[in-house]
Protein backbone atom coordinates (compact mmCIF):
# COMPACT_ATOMS: atom_id res chain seq x y z
CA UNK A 1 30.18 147.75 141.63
CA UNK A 2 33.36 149.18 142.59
CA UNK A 3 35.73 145.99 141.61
CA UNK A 4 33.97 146.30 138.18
CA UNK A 5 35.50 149.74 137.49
CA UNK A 6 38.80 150.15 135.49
CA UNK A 7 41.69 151.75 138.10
CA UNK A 8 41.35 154.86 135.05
CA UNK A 9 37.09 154.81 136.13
CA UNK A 10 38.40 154.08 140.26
CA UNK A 11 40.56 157.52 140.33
CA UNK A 12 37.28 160.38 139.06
CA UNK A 13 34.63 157.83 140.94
CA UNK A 14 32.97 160.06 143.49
CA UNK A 15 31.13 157.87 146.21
CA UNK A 16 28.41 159.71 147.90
CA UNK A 17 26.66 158.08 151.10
CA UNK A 18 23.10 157.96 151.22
CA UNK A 19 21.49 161.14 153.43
CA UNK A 20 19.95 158.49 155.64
CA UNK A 21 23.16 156.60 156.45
CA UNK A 22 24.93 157.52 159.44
CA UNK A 23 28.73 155.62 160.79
CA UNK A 24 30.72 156.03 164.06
CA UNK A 25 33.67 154.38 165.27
CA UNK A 26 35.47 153.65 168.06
CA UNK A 27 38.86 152.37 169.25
CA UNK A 28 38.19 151.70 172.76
CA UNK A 29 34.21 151.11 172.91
CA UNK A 30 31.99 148.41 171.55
CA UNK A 31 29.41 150.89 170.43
CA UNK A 32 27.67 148.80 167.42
CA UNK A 33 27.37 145.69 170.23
CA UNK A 34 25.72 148.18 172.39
CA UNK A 35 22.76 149.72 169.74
CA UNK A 36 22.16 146.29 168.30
CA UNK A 37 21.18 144.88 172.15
CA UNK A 38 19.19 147.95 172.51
CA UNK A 39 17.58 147.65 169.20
CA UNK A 40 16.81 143.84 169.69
CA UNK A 41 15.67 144.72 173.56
CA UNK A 42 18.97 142.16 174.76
CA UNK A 43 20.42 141.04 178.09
CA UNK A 44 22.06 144.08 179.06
CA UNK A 45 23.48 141.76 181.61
CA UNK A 46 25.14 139.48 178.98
CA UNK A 47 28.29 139.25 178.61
CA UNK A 48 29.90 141.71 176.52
CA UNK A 49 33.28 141.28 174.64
CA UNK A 50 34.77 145.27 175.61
CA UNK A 51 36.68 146.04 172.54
CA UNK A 52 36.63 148.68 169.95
CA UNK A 53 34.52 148.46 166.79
CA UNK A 54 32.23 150.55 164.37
CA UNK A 55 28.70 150.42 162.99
CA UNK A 56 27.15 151.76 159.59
CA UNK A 57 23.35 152.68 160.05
CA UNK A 58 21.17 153.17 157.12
CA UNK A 59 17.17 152.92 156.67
CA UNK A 60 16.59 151.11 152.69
CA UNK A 61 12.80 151.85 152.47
CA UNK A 62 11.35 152.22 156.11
CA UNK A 63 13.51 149.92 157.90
CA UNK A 64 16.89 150.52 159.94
CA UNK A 65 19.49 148.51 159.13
CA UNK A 66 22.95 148.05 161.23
CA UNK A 67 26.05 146.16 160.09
CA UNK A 68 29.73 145.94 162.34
CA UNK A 69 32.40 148.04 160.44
CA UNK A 70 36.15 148.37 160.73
CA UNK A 71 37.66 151.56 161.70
CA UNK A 72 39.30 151.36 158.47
CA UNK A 73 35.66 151.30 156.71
CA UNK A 74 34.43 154.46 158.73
CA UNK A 75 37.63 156.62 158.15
CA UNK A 76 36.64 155.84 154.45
CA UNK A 77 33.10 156.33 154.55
CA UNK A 78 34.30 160.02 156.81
CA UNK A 79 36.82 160.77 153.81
CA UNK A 80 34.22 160.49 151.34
CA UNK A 81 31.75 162.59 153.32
CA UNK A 82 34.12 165.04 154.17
CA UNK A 83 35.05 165.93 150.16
CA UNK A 84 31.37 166.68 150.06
CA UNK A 85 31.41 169.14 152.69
CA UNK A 86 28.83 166.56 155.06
CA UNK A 87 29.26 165.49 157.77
CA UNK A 88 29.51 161.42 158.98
CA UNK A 89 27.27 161.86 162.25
CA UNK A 90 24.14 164.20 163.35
């Protein structure tokens, strides 16, 4: 929906995240690696690639859904929070 809009439509676009999603990032830790093998009850004792990364949460209808984000995608998704005076995390 965003590539549809005109760069005029882009600039007074306000994006507001959903009240049940929640993002975190981090540079060092691979913290969206670590809920989804808790979430799908995992190996713990797989191997695990130790590098940072991000995850997006969010619950459409009654079901949580995860997805592996960029830094880049959570500083976004924290910028647009922020100019509505929310925060990203609980």
């Amino acid at each position: 929906m965003l590539a549809a809009l005109s760069p005029a439509r882009l600039l007074d676009a306000v994006l507001v995240p959903h009240p049940a999603t929640r993002w975190m990032s981090s540079p060092e830790l691979p913290i969206f690696t670590i809920w989804r093998r808790h979430r799908e009850h995992a190996a713990l004792d797989a191997e695990l690639d130790w590098h940072g990364e991000g995850g997006l949460l969010t619950r459409p209808g009654a079901v949580v859904c995860g997805r592996r984000w960029t830094s880049g995608a959570a500083t976004f998704l924290d910028e647009c929070a922020q100019r509505l005076g929310r925060s990203a995390s609980p």
